[in-house]
N, C-alpha and C. Protein backbone atom coordinates (compact mmCIF):
# COMPACT_ATOMS: atom_id res chain seq x y z
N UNK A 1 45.81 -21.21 8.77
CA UNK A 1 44.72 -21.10 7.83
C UNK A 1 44.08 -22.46 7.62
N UNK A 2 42.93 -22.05 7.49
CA UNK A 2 41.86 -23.66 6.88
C UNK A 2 41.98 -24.02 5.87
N UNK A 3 42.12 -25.10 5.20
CA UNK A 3 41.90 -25.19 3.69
C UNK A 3 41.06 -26.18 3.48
N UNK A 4 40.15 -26.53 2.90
CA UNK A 4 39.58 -27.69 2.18
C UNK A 4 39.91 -28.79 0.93
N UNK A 5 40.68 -29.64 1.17
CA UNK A 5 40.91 -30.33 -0.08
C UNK A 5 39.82 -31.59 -0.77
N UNK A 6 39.34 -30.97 -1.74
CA UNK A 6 38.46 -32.12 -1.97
C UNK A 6 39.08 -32.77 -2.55
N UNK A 7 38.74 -34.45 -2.79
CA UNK A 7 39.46 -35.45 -3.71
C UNK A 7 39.02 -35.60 -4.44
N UNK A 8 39.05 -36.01 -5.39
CA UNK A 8 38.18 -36.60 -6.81
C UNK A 8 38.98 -37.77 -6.96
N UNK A 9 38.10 -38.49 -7.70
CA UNK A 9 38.20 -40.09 -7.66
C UNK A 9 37.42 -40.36 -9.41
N UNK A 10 38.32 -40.75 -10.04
CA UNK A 10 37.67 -41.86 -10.93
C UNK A 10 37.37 -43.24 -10.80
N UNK A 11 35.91 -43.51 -10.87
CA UNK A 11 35.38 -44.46 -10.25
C UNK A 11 35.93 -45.73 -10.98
N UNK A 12 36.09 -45.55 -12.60
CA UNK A 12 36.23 -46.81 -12.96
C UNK A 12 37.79 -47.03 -12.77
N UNK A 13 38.59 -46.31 -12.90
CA UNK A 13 40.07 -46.39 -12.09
C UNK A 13 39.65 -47.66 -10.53
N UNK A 14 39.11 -46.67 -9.76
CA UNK A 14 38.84 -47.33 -8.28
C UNK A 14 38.30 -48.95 -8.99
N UNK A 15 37.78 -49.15 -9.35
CA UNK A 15 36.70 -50.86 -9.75
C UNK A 15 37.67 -50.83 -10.45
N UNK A 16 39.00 -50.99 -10.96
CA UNK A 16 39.33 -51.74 -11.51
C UNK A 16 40.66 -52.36 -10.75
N UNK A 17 41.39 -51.48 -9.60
CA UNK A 17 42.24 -52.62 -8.44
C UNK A 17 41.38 -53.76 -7.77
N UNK A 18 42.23 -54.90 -7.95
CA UNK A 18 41.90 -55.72 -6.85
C UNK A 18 41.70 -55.27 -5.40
N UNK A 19 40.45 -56.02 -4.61
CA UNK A 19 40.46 -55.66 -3.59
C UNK A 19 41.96 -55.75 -2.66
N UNK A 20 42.62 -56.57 -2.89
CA UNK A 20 44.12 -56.04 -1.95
C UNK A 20 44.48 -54.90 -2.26
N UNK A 21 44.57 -54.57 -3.65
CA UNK A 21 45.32 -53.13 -4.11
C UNK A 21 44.76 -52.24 -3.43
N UNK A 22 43.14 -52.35 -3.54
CA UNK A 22 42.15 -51.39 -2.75
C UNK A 22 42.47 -51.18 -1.36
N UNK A 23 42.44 -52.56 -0.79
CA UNK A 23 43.04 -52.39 0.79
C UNK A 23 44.08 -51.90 1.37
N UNK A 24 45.11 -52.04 0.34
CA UNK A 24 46.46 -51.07 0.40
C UNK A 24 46.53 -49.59 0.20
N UNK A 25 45.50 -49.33 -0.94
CA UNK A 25 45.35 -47.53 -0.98
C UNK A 25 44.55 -46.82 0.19
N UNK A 26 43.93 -47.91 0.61
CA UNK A 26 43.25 -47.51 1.83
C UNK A 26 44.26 -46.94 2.85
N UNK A 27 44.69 -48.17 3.47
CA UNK A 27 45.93 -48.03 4.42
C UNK A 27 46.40 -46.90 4.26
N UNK A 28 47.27 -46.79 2.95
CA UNK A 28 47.97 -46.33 2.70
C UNK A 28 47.78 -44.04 3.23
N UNK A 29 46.42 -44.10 2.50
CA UNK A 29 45.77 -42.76 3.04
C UNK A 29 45.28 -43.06 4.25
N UNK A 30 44.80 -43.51 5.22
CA UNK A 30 45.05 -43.84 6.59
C UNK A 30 46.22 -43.52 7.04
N UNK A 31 46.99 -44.07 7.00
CA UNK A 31 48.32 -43.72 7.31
C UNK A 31 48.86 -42.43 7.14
N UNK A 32 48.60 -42.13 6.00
CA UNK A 32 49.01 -40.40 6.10
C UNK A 32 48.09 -39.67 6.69
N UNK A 33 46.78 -40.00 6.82
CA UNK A 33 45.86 -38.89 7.23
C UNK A 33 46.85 -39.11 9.12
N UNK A 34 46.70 -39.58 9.47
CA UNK A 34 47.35 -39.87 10.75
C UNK A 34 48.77 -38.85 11.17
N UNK A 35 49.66 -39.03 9.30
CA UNK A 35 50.99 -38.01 9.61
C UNK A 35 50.77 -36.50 9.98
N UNK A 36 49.45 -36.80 8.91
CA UNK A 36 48.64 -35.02 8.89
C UNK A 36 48.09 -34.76 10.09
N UNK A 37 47.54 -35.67 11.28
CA UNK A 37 47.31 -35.84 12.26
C UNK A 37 48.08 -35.45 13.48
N UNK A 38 49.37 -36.02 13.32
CA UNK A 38 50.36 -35.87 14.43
C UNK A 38 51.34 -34.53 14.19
N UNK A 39 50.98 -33.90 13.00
CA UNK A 39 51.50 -32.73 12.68
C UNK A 39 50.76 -31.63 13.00
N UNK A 40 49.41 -31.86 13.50
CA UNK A 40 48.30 -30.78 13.73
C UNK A 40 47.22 -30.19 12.58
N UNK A 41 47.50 -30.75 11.53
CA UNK A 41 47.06 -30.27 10.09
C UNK A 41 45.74 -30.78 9.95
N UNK A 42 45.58 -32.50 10.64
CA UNK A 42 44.52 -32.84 10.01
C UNK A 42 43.03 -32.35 10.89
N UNK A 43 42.03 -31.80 10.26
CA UNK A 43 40.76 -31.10 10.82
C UNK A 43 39.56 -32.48 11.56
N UNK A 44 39.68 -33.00 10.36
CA UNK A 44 38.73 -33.64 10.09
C UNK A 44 38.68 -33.74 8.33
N UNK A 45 36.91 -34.85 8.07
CA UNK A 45 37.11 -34.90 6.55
C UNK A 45 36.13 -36.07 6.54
N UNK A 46 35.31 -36.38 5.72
CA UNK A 46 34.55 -37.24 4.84
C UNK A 46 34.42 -38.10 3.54
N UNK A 47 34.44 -38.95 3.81
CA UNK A 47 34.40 -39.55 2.57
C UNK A 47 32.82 -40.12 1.93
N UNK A 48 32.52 -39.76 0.71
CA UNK A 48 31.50 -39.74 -0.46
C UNK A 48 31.07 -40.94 -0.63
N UNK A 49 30.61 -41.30 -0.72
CA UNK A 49 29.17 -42.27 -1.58
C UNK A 49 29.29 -42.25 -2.66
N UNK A 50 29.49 -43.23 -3.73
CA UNK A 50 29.76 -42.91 -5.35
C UNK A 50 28.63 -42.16 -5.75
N UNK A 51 28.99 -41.28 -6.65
CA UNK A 51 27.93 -40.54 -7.36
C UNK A 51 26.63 -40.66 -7.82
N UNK A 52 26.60 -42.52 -8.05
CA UNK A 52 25.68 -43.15 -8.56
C UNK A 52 24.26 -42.66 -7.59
N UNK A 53 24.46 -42.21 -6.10
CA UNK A 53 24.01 -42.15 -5.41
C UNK A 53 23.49 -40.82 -4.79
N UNK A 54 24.12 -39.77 -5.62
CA UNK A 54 23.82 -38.46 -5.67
C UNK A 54 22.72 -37.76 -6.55
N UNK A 55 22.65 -36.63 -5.69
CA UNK A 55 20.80 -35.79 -6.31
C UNK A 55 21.38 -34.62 -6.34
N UNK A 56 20.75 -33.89 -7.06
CA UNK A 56 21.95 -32.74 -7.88
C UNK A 56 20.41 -31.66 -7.23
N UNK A 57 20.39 -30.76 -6.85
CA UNK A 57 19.31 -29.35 -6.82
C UNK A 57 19.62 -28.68 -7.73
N UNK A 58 18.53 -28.04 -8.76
CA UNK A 58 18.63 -27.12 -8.96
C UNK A 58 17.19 -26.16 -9.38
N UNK A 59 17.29 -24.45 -9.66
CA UNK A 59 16.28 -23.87 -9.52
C UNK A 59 15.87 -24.16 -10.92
N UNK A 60 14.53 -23.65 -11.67
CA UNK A 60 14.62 -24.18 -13.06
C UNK A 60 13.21 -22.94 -12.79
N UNK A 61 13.10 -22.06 -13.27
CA UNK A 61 12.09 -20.94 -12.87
C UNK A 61 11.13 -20.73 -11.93
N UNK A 62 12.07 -21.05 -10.99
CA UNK A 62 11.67 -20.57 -9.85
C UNK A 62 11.32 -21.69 -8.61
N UNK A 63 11.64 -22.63 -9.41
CA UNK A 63 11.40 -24.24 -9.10
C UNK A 63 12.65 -25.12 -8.50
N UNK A 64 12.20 -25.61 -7.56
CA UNK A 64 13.36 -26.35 -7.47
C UNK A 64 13.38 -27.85 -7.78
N UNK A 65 14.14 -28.15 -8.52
CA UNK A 65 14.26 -30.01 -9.04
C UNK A 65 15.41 -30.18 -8.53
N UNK A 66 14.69 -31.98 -8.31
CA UNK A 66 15.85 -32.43 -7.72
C UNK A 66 16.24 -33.53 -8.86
N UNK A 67 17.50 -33.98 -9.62
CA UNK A 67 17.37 -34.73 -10.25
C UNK A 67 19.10 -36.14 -10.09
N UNK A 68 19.12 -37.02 -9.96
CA UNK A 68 19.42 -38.13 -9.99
C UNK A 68 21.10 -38.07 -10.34
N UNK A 69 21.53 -38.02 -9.75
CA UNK A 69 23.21 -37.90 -10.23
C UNK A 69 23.77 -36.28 -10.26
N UNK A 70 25.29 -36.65 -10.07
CA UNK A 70 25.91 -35.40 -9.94
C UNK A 70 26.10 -34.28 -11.56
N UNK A 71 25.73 -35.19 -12.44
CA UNK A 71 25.39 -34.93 -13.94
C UNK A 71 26.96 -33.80 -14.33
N UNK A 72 28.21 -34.32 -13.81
CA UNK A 72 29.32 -33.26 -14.08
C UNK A 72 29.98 -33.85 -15.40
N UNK A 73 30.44 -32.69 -16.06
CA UNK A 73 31.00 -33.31 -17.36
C UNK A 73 32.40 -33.98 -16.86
N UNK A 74 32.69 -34.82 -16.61
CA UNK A 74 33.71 -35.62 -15.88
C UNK A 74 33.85 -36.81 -15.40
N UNK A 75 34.79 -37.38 -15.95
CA UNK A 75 34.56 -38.70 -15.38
C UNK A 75 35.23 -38.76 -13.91
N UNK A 76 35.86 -37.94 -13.47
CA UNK A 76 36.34 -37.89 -12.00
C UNK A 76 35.26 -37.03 -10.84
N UNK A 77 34.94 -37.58 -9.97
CA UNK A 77 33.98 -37.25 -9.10
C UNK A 77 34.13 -37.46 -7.94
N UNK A 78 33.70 -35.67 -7.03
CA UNK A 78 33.79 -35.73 -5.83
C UNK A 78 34.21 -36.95 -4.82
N UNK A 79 34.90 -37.37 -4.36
CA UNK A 79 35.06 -38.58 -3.55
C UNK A 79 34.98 -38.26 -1.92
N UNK A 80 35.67 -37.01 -1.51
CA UNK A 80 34.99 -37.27 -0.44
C UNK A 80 36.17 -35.36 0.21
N UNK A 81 36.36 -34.95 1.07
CA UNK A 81 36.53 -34.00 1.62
C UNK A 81 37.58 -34.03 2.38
N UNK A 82 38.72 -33.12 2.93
CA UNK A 82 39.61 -33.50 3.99
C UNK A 82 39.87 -32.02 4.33
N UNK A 83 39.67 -31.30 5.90
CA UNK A 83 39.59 -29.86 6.68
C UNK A 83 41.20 -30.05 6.70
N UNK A 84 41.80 -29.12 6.13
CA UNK A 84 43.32 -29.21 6.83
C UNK A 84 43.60 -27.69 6.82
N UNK A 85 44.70 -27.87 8.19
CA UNK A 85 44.92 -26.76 9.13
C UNK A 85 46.56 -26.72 8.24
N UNK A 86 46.68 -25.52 7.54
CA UNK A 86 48.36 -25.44 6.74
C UNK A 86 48.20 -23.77 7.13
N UNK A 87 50.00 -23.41 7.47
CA UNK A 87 50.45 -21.92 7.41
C UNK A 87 49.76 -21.02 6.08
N UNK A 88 49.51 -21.69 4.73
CA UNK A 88 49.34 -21.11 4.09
C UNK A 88 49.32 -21.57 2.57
N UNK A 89 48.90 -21.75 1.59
CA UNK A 89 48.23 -22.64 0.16
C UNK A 89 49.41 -23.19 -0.13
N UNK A 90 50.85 -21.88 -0.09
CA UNK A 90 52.13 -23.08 -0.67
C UNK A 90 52.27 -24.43 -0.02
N UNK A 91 51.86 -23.99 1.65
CA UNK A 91 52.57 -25.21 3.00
C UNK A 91 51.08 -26.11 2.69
N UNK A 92 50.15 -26.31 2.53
CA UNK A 92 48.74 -27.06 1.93
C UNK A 92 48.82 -27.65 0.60
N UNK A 93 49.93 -27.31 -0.26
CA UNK A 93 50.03 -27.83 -1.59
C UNK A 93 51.48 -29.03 -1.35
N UNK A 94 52.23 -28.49 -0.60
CA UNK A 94 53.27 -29.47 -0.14
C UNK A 94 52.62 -30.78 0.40
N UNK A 95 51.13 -30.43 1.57
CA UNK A 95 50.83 -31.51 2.42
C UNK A 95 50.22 -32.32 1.36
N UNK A 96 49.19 -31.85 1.06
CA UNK A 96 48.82 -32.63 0.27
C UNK A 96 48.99 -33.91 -1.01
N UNK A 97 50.54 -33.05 -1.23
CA UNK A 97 51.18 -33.42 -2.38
C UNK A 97 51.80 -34.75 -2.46
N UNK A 98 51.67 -35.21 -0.88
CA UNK A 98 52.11 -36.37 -0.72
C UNK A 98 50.95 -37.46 -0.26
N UNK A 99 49.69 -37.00 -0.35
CA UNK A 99 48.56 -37.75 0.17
C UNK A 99 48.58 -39.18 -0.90
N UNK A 100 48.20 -40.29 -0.62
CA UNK A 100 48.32 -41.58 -1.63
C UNK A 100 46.89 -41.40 -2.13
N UNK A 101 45.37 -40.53 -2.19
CA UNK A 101 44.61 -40.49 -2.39
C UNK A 101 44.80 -39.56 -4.26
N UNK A 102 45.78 -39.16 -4.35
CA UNK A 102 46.63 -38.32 -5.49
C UNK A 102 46.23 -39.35 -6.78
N UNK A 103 46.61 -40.29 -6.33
CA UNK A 103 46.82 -41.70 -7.13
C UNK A 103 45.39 -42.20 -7.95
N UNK A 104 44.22 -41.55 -7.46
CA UNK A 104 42.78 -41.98 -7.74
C UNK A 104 42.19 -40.68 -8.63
N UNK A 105 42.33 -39.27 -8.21
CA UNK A 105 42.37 -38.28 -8.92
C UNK A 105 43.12 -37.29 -8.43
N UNK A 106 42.57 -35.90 -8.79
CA UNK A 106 42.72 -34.78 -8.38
C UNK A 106 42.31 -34.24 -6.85
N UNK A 107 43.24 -33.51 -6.50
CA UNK A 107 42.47 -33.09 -5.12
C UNK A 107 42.46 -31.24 -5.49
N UNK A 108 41.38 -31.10 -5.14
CA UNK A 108 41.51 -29.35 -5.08
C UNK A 108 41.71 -28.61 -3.93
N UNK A 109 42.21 -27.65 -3.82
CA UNK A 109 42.51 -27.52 -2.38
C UNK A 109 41.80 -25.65 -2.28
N UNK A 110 41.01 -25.29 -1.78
CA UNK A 110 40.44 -24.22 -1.15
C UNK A 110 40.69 -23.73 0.22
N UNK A 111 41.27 -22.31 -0.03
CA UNK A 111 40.91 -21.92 1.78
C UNK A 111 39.82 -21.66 1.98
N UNK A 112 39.47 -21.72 3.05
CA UNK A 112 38.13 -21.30 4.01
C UNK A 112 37.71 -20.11 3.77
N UNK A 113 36.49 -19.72 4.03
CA UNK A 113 36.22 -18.95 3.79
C UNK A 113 35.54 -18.30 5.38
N UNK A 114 37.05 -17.60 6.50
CA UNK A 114 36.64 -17.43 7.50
C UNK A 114 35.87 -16.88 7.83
N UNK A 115 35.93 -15.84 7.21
CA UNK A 115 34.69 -14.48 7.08
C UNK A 115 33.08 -14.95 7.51
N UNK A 116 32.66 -15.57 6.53
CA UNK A 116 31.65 -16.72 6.26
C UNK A 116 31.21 -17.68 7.91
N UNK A 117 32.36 -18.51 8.05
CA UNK A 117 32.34 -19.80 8.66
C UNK A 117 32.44 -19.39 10.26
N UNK A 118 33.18 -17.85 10.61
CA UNK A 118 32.58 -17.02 11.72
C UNK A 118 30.94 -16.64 12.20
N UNK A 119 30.51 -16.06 10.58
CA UNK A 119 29.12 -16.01 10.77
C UNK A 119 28.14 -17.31 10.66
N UNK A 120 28.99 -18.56 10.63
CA UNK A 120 28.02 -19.35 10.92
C UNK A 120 28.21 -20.14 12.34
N UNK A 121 29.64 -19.86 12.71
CA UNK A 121 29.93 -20.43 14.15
C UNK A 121 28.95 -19.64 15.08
N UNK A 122 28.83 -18.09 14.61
CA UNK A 122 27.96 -17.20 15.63
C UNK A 122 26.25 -18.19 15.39
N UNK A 123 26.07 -17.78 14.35
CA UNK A 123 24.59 -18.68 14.51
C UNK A 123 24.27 -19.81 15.28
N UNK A 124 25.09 -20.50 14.74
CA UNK A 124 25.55 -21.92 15.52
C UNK A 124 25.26 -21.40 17.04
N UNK A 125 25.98 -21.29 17.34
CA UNK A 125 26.13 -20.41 19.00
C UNK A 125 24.59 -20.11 19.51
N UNK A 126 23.66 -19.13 18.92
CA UNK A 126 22.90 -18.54 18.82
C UNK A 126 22.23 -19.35 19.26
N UNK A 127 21.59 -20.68 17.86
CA UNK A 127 20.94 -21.58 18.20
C UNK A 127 20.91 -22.52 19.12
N UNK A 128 21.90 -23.01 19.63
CA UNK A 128 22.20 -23.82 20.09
C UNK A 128 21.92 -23.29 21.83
N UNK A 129 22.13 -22.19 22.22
CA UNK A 129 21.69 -21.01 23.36
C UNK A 129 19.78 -21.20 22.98
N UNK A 130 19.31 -20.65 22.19
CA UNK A 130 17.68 -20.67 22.20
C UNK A 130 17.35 -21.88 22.40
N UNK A 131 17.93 -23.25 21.81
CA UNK A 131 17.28 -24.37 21.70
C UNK A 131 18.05 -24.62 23.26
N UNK A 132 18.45 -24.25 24.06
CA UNK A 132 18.81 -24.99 25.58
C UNK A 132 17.96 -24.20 26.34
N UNK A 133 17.51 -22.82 26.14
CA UNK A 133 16.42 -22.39 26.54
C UNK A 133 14.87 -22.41 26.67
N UNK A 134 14.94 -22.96 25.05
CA UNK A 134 13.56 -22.64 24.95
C UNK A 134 12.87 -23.73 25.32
């Protein structure tokens, strides 16, 4: 099964290690993403742009605005994404459970939604066939 774990990160937590500390939590999730790696688990994954830097959509009658920040009641914010391949949410709550990224916030962990991510591999497919054609 797929799962998605997002991280969350409190920013002023993060700004307040020294850059060594920083360089070490780095490593440190490096290093595991790698264990998650050599175990087959790890997908892929992204890491975020502080929020400061985010544009939020939304409809507002019928309208769409775009406005300046992730505007979440929270001081912990999206940090960045990680695709992991686990038997199943218990064996995905174990992996995770040891990630050093734990240490900054919360990670949430979602399965996939294959159903979905089939009908977009087919599109995918689709397009990617018309646009070598056309």
């Amino acid at each position: 099964m797929k799962f998605i774990c997002m991280g969350f990160i409190d920013e002023s937590k993060w700004e307040s290690l020294t850059a060594e500390e920083g360089q070490r939590l780095m490593e440190a999730c490096f290093a595991y993403d790698d264990e998650l790696r050599r175990g087959g688990h790890f997908l892929g994954g992204e890491a975020l742009q502080s929020a400061k830097n985010a544009v939020t959509l939304r409809t507002n009658q019928g309208v769409v605005e775009a406005t300046d920040g992730p505007y979440a009641e929270t001081k912990e914010i999206l940090g960045g994404i990680l695709l992991l391949d686990a038997r199943d949410l218990k064996h995905a709550i174990s992996l995770m459970s040891k990630h050093p990224g734990v240490q900054m916030g919360p990670f949430e962990i979602r399965p996939a939604d294959e159903q979905v991510n089939e009908l977009i591999a087919e599109r995918d497919a689709a397009f990617a066939a018309t646009t070598a054609t056309g």
